[in-house]
N, C-alpha and C. Protein backbone atom coordinates (compact mmCIF):
# COMPACT_ATOMS: atom_id res chain seq x y z
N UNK A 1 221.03 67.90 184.53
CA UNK A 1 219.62 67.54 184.48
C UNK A 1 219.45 66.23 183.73
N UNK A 2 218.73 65.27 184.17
CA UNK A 2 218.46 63.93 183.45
C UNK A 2 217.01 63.92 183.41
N UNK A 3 216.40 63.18 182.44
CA UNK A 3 215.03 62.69 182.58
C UNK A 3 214.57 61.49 181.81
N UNK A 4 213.53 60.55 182.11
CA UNK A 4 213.84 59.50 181.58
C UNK A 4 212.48 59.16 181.90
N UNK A 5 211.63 58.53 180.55
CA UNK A 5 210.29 58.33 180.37
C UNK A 5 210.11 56.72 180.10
N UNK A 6 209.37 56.23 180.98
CA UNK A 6 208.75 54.77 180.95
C UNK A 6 207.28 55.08 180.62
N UNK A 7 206.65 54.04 179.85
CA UNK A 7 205.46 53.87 179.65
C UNK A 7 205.60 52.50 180.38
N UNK A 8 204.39 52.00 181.44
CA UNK A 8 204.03 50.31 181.77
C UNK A 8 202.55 49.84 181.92
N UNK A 9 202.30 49.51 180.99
CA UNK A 9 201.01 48.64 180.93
C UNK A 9 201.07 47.50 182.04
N UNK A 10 200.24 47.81 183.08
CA UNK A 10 199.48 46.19 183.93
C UNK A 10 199.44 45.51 183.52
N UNK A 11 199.59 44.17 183.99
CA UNK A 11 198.92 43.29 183.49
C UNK A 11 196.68 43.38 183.96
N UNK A 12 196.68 43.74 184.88
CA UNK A 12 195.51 43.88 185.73
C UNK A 12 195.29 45.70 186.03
N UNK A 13 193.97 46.04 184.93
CA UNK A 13 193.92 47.69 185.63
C UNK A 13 192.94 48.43 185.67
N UNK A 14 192.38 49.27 186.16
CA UNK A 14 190.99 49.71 186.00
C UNK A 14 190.90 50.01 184.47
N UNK A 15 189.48 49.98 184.33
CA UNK A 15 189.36 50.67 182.63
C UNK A 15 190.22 51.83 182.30
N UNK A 16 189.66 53.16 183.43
CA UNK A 16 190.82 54.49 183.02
C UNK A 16 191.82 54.21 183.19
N UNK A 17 192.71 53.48 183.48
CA UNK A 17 193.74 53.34 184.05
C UNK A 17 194.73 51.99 182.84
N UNK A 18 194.58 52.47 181.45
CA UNK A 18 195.22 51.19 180.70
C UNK A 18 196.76 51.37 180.72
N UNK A 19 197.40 52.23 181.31
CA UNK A 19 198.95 52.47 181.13
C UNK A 19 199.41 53.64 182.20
N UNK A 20 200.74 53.31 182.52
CA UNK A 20 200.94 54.60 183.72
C UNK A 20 202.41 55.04 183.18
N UNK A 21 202.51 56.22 183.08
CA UNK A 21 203.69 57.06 182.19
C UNK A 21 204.28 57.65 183.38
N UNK A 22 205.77 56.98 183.35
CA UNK A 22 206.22 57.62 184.36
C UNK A 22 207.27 58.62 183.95
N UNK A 23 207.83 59.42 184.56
CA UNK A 23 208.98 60.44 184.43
C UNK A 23 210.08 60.80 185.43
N UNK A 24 210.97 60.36 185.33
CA UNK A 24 211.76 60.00 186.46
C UNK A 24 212.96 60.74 185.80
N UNK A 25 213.61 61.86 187.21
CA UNK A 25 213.70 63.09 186.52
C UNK A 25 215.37 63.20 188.16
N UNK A 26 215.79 63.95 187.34
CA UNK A 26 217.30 64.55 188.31
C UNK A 26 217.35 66.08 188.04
N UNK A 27 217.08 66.84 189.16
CA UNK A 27 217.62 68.33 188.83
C UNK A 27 218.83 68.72 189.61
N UNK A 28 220.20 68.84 189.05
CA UNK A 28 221.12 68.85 190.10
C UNK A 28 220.74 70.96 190.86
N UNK A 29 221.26 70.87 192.33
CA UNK A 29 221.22 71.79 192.98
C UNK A 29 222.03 72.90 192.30
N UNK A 30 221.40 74.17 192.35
CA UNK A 30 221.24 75.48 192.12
C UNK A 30 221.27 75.72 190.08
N UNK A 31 220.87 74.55 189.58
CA UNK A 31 221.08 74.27 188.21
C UNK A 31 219.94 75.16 187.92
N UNK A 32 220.70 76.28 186.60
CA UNK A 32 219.85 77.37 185.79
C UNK A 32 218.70 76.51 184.92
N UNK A 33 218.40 75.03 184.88
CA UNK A 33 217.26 74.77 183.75
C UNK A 33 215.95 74.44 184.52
N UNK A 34 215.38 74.84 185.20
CA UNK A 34 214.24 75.08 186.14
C UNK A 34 213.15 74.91 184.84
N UNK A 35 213.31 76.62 184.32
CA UNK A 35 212.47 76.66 183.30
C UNK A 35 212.52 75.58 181.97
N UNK A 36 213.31 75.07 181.64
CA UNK A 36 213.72 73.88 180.54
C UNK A 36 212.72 73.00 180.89
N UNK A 37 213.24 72.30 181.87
CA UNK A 37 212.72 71.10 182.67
C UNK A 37 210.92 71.44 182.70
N UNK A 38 210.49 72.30 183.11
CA UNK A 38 208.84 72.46 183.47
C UNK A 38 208.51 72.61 181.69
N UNK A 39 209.26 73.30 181.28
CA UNK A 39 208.83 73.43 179.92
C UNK A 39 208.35 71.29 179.28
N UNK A 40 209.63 70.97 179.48
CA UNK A 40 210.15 69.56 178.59
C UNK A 40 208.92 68.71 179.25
N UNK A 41 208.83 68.78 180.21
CA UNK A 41 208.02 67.83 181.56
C UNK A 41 206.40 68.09 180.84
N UNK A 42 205.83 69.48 180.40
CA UNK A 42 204.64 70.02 180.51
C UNK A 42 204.42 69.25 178.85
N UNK A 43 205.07 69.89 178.29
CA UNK A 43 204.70 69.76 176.61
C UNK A 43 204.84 68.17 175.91
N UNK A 44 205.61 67.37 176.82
CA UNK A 44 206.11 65.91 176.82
C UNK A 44 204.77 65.57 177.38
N UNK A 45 203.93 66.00 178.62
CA UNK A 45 202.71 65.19 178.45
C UNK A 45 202.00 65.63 178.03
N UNK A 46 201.48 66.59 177.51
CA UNK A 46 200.75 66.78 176.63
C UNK A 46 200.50 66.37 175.69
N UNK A 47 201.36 65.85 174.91
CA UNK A 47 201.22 64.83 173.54
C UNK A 47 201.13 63.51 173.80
N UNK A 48 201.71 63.35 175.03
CA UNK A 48 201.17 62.28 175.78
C UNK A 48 199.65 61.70 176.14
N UNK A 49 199.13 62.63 176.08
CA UNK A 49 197.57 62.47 176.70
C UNK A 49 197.07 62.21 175.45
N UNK A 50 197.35 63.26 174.66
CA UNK A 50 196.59 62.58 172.88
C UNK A 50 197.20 61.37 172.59
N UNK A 51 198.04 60.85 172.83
CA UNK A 51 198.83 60.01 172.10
C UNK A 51 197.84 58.53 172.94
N UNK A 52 198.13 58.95 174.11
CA UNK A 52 197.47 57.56 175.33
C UNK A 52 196.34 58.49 176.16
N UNK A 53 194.82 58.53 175.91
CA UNK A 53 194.27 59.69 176.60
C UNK A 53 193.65 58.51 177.97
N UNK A 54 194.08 57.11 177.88
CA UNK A 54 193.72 56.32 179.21
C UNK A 54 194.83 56.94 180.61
N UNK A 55 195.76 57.15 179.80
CA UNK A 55 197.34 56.95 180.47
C UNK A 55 197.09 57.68 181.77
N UNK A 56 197.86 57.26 183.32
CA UNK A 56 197.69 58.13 184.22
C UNK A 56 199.50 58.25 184.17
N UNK A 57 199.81 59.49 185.10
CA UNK A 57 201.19 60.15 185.13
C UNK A 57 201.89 59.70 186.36
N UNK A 58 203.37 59.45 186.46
CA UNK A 58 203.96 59.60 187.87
C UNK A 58 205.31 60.57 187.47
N UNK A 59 205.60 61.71 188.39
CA UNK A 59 206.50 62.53 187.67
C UNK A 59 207.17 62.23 189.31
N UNK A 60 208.37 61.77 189.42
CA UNK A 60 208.95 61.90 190.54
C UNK A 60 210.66 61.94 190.48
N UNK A 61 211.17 62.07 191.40
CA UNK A 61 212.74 62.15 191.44
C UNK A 61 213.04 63.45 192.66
N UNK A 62 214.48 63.34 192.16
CA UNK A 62 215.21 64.55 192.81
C UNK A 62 215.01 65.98 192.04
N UNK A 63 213.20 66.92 192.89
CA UNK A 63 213.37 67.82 192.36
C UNK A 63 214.88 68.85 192.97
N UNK A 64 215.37 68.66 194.37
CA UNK A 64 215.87 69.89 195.23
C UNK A 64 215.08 71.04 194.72
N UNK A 65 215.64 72.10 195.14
CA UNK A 65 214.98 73.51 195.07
C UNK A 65 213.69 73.38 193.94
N UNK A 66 213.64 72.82 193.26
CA UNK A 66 212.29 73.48 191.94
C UNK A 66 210.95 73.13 192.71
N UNK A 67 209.98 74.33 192.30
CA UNK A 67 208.81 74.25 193.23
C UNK A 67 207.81 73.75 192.21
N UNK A 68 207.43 72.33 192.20
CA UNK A 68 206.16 71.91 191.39
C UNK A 68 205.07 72.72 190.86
N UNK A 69 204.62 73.34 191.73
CA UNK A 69 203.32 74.30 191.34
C UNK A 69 202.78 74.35 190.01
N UNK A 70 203.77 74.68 189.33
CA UNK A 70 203.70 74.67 187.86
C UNK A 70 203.26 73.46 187.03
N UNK A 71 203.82 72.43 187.76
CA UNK A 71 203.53 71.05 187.04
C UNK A 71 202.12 70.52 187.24
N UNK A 72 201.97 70.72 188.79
CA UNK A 72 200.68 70.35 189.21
C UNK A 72 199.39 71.44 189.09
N UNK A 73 199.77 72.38 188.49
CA UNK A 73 198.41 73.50 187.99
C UNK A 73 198.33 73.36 186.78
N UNK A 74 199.72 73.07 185.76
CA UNK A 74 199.59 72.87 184.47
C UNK A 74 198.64 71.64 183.86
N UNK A 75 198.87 70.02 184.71
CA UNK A 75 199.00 69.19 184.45
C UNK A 75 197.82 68.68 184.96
N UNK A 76 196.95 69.37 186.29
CA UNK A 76 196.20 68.28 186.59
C UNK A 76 196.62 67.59 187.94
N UNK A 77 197.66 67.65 188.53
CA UNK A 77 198.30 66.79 189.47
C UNK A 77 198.57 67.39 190.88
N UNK A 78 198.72 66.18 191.50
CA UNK A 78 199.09 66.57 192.76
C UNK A 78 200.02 65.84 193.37
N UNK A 79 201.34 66.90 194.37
CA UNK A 79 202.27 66.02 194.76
C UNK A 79 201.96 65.47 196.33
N UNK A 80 202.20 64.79 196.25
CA UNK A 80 202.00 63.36 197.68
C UNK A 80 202.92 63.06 198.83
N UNK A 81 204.19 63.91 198.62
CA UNK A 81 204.98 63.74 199.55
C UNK A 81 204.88 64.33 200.82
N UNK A 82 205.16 64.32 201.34
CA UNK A 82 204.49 65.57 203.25
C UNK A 82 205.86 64.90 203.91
N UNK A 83 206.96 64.65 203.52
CA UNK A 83 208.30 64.44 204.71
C UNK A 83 208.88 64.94 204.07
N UNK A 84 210.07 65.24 205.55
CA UNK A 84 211.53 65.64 204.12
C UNK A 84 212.02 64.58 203.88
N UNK A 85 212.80 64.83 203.26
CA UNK A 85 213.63 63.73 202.38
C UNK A 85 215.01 63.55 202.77
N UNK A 86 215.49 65.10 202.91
CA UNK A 86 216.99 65.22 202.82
C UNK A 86 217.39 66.37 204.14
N UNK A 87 217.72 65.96 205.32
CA UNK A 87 217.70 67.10 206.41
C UNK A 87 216.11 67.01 206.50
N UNK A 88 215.99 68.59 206.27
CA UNK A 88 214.73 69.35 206.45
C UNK A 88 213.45 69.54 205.47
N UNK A 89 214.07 69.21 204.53
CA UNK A 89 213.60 69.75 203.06
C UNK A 89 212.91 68.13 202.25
N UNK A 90 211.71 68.93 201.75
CA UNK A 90 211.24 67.64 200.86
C UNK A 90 211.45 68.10 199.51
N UNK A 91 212.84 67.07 199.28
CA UNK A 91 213.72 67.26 197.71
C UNK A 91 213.09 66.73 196.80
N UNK A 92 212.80 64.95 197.60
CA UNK A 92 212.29 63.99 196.47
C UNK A 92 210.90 63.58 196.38
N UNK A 93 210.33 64.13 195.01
CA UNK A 93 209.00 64.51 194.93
C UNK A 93 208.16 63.17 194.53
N UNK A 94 206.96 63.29 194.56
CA UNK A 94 205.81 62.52 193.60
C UNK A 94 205.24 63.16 193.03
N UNK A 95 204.72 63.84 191.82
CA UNK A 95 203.55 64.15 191.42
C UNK A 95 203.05 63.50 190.43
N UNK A 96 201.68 63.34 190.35
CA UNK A 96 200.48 62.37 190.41
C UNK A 96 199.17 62.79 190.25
N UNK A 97 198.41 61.94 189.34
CA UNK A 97 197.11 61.92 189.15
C UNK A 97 196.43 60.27 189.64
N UNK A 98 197.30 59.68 190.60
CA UNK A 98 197.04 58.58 190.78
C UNK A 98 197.05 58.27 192.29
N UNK A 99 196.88 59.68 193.06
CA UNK A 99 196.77 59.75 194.47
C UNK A 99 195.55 58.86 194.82
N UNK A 100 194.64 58.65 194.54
CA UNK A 100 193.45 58.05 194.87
C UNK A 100 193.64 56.48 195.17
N UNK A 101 194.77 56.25 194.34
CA UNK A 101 194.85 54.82 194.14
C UNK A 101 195.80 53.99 195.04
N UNK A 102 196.58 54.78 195.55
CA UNK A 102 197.98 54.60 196.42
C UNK A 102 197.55 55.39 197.53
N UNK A 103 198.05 54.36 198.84
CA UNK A 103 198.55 54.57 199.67
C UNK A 103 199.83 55.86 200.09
N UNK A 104 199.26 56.63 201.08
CA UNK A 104 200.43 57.73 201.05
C UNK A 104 201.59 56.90 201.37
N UNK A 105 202.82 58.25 201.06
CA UNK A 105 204.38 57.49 200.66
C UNK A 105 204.45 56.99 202.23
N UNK A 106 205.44 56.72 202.46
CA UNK A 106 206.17 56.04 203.35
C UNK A 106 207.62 56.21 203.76
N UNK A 107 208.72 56.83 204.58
CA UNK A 107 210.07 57.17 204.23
C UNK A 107 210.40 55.85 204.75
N UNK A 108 211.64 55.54 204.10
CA UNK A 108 212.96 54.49 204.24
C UNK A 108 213.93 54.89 204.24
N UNK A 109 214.35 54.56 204.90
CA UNK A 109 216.62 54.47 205.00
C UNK A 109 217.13 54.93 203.56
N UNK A 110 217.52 55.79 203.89
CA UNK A 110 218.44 55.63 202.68
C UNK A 110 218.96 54.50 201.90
N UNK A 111 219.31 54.25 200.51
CA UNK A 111 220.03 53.23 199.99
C UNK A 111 221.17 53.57 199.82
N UNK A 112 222.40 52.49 200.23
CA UNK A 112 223.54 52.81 200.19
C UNK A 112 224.30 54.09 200.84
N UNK A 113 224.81 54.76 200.00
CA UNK A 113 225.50 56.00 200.31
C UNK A 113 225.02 57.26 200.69
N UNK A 114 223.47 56.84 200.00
CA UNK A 114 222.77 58.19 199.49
C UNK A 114 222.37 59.26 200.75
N UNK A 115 222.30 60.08 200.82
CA UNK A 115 221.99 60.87 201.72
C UNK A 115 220.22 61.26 201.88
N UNK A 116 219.94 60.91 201.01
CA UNK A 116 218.38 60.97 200.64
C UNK A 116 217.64 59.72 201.24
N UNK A 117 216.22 59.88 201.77
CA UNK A 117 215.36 59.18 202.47
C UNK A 117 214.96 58.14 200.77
N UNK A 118 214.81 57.09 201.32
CA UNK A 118 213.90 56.65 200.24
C UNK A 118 212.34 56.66 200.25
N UNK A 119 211.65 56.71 199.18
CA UNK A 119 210.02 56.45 199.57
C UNK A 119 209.48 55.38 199.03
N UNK A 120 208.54 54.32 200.00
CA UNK A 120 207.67 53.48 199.49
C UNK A 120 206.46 53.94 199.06
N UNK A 121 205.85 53.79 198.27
CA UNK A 121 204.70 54.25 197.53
C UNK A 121 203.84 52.65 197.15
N UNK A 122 202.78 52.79 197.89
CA UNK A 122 202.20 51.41 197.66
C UNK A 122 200.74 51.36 197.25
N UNK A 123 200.22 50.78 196.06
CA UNK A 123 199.09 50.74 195.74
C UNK A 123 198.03 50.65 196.73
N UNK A 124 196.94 51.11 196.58
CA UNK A 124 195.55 50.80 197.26
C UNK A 124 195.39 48.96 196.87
N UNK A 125 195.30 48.35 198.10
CA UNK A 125 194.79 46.73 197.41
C UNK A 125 193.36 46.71 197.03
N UNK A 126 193.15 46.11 195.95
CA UNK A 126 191.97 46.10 194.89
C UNK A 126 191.48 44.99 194.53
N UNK A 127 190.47 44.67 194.61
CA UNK A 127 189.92 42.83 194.21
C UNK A 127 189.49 43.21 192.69
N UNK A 128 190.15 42.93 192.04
CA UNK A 128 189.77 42.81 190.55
C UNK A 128 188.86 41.60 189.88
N UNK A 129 187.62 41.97 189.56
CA UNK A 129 186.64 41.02 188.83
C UNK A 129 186.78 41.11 187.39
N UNK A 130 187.07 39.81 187.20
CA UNK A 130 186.81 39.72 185.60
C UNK A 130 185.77 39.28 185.17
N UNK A 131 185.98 40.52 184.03
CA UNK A 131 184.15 40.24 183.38
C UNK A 131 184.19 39.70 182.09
N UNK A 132 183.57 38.80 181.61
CA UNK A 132 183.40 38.06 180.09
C UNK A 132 183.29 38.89 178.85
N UNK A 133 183.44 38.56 178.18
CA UNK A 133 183.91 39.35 176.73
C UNK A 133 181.83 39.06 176.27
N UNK A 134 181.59 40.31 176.23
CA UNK A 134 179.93 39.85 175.66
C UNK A 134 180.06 39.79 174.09
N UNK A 135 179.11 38.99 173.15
CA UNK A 135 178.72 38.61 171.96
C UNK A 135 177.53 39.45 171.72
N UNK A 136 177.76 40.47 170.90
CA UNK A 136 176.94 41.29 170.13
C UNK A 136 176.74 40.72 168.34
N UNK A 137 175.09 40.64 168.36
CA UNK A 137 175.21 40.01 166.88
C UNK A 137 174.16 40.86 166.02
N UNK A 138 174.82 41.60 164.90
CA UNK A 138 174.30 42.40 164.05
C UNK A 138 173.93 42.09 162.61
N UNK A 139 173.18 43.02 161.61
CA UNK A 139 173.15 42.68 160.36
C UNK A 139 173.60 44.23 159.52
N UNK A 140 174.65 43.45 159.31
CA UNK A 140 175.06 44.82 158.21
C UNK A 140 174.31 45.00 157.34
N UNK A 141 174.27 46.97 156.91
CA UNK A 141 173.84 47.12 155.77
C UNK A 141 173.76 48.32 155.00
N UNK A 142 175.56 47.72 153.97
CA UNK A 142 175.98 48.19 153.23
C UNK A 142 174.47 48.68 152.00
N UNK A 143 175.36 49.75 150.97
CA UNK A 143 174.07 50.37 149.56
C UNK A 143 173.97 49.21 149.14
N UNK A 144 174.86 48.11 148.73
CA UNK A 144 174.66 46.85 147.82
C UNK A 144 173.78 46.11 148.30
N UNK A 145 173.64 45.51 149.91
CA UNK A 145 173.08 45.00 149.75
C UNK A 145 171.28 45.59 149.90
N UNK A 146 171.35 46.88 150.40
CA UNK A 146 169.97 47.31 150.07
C UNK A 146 168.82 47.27 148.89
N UNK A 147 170.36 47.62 147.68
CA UNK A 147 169.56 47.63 146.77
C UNK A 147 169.24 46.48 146.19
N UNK A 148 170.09 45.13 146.46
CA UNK A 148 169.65 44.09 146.40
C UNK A 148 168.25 43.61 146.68
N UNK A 149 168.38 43.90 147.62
CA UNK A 149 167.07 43.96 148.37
C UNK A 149 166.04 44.53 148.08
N UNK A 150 165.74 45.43 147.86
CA UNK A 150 164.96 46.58 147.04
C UNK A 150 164.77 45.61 145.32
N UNK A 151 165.67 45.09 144.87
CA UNK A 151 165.01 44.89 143.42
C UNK A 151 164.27 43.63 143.75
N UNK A 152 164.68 42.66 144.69
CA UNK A 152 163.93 41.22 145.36
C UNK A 152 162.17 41.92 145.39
N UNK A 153 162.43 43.16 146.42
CA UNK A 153 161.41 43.08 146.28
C UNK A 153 160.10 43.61 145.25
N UNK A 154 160.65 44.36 144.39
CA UNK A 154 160.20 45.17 143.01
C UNK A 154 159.66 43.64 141.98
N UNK A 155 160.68 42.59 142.08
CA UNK A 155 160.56 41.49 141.31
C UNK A 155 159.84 40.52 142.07
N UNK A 156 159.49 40.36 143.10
CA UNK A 156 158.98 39.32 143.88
C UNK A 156 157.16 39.05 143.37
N UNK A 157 156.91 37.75 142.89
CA UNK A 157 155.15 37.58 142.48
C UNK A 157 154.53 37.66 143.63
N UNK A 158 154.87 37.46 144.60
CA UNK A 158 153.76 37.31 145.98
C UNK A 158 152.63 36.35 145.72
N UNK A 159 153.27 35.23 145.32
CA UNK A 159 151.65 34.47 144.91
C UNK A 159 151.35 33.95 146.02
N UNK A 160 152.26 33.97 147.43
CA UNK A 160 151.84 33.04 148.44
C UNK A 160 151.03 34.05 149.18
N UNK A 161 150.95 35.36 148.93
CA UNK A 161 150.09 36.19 149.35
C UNK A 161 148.64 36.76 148.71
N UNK A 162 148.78 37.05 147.33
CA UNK A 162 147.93 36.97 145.84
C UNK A 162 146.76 36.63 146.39
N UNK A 163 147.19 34.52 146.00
CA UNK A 163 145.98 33.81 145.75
C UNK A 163 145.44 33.05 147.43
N UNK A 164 145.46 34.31 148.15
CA UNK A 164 144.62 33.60 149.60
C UNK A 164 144.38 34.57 150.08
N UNK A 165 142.89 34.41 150.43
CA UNK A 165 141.89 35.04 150.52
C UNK A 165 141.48 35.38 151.61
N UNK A 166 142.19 34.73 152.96
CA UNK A 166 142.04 35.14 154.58
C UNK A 166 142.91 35.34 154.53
N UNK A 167 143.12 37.23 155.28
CA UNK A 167 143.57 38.12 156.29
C UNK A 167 144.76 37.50 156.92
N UNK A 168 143.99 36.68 157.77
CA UNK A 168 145.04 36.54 158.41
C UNK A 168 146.42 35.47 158.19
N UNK A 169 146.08 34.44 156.90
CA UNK A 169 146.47 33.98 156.08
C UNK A 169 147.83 34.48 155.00
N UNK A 170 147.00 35.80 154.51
CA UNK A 170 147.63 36.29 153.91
C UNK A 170 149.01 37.46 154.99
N UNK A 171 148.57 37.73 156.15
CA UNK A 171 149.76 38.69 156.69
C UNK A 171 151.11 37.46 157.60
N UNK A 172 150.25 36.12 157.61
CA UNK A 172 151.27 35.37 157.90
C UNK A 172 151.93 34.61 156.49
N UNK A 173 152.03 34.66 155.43
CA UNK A 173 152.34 34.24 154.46
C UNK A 173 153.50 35.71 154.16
N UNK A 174 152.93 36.63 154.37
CA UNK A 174 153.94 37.75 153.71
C UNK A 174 155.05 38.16 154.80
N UNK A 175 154.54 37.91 156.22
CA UNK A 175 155.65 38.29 157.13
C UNK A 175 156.83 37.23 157.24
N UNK A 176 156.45 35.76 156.42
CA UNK A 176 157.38 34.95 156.72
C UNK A 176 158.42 35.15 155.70
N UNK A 177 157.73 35.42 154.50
CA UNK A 177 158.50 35.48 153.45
C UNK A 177 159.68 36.49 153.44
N UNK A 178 159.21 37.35 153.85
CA UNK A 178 159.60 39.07 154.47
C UNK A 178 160.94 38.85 155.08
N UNK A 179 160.49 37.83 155.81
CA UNK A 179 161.43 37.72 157.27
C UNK A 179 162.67 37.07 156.33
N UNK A 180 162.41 36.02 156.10
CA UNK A 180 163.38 34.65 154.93
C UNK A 180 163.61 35.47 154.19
N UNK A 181 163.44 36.66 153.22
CA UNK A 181 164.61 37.28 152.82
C UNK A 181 165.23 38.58 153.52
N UNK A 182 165.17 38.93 154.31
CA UNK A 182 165.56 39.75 154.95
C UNK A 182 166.93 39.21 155.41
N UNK A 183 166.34 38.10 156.25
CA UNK A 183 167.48 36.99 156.78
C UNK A 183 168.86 36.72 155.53
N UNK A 184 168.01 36.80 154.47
CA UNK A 184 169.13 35.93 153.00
C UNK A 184 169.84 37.14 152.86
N UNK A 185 169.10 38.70 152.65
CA UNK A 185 170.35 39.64 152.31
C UNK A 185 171.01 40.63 153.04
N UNK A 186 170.73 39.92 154.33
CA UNK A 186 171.59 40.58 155.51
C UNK A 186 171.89 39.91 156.50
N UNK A 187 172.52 38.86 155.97
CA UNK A 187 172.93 37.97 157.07
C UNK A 187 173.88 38.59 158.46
N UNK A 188 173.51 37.82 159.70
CA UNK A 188 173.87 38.00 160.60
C UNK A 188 175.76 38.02 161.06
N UNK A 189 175.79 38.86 161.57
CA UNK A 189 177.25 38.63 161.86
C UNK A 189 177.38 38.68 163.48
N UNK A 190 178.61 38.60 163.85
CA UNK A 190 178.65 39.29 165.42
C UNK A 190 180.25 39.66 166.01
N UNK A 191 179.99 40.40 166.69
CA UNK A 191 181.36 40.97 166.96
C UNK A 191 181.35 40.57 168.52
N UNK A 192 183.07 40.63 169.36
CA UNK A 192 183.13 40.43 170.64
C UNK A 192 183.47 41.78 171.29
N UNK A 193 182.30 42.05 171.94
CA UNK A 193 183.10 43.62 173.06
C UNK A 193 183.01 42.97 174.30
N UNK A 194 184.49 43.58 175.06
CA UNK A 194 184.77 43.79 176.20
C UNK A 194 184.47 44.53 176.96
N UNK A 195 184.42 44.05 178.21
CA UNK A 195 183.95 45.73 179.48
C UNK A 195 184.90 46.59 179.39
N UNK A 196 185.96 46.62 179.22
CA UNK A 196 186.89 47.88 178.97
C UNK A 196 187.34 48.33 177.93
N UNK A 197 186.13 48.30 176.85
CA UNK A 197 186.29 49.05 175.74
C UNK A 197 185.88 50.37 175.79
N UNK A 198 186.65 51.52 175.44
CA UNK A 198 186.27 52.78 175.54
C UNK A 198 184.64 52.54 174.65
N UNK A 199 183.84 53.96 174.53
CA UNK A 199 182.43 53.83 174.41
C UNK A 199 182.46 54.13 172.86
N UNK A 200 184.16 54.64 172.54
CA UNK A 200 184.36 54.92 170.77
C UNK A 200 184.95 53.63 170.14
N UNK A 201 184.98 52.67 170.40
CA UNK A 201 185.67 51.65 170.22
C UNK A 201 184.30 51.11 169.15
N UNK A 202 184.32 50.96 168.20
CA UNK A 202 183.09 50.28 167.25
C UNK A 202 183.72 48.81 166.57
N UNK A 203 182.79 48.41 166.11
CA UNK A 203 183.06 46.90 164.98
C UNK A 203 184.53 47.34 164.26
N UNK A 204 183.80 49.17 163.15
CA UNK A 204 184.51 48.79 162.08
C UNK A 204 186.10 49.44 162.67
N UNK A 205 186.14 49.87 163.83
CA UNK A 205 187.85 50.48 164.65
C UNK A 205 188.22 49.03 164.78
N UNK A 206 187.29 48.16 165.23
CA UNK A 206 188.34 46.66 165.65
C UNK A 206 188.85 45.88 164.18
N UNK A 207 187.89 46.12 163.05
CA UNK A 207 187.97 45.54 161.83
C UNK A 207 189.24 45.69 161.02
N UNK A 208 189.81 47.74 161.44
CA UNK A 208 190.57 47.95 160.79
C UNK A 208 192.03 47.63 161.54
N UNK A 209 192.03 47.05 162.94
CA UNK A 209 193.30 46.48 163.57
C UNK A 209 193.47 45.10 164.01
């Protein structure tokens, strides 16, 4: 039994789609680790999904005899193959949560020696738009500077409000002032989000990486 785990990030990919974990797997014929293998395969992505919860799966190889079912009821997935592979029998599997995106397989010639069909597996073609990084601009506000703020205004004379005697005088004299320190103890900042930022992705998650 062999198995062998790639992670590959696109360069170009849908939002859900930031990484594809593959598992590329050998079960030799009439081999007792059936159960091993579904075990290793199941619990390997599972920590997988917490670890990368964008990640989509490709579990393929030489199952021979082992019947997926398990993988694809456990996992979420579905296998994609519909030929045989080898004679009569479809040995060499796909399973997948990324059927939507690909083109069904395709058989080929064997390579070399092998007695086994090969499969092409080819993406869905996709026009990818890139979208601009938008500028979000905020005012923090930390206890310090509140209470800053708060004693400004406990201490403030208001004489530009006090000594004038029209209304309307006086609510444009206090809203400016208002405004001009508001502005002084919470100055503006701004952060850059992307369109394919998950919706938990905040300022202070980008601050701390």
């Amino acid at each position: 039994m062999e198995v062998l785990w790639v992670k590959l990030t696109p360069p170009c990919h849908p939002r859900l789609t930031a990484s594809i974990i593959y598992c590329l797997i050998y079960h030799p014929p009439r081999a007792p680790s059936q159960a091993v293998l579904m075990e290793h395969i199941i619990n390997t992505c599972d920590i997988l999904k917490i670890r990368y919860p964008s990640a989509k799966f490709v579990i393929c190889g030489d199952f021979n005899e082992i019947n997926t079912e398990e993988l694809e009821n456990a996992l979420s997935l579905s296998q994609v193959v519909d030929f045989p592979t080898h004679n009569q029998s479809v040995l060499d599997e796909i399973v997948t949560d990324l059927s939507n995106q690909y083109l069904p397989p395709q058989p080929l010639p064997p390579v070399g020696k092998s007695t086994h069909l090969s499969i092409l597996w080819t993406p869905i073609p996709t026009t990818i738009h890139h979208q601009p990084p938008i500028i979000r601009k905020y005012r923090p506000t930390p206890d310090s500077l509140i209470r800053g703020f708060g004693q400004w205004l406990v201490h403030y004379p208001w004489v530009e409000v006090l000594t004038v005697s029209e209304v309307d005088i006086k609510w444009e004299n206090y809203s400016t002032t208002i405004t001009q320190a508001y502005h002084h103890f919470f100055p503006e900042k701004s952060t850059t989000v992307h369109p394919s930022d998950m919706p938990w992705i905040t300022t202070r998650i980008k601050k701390t990486h």
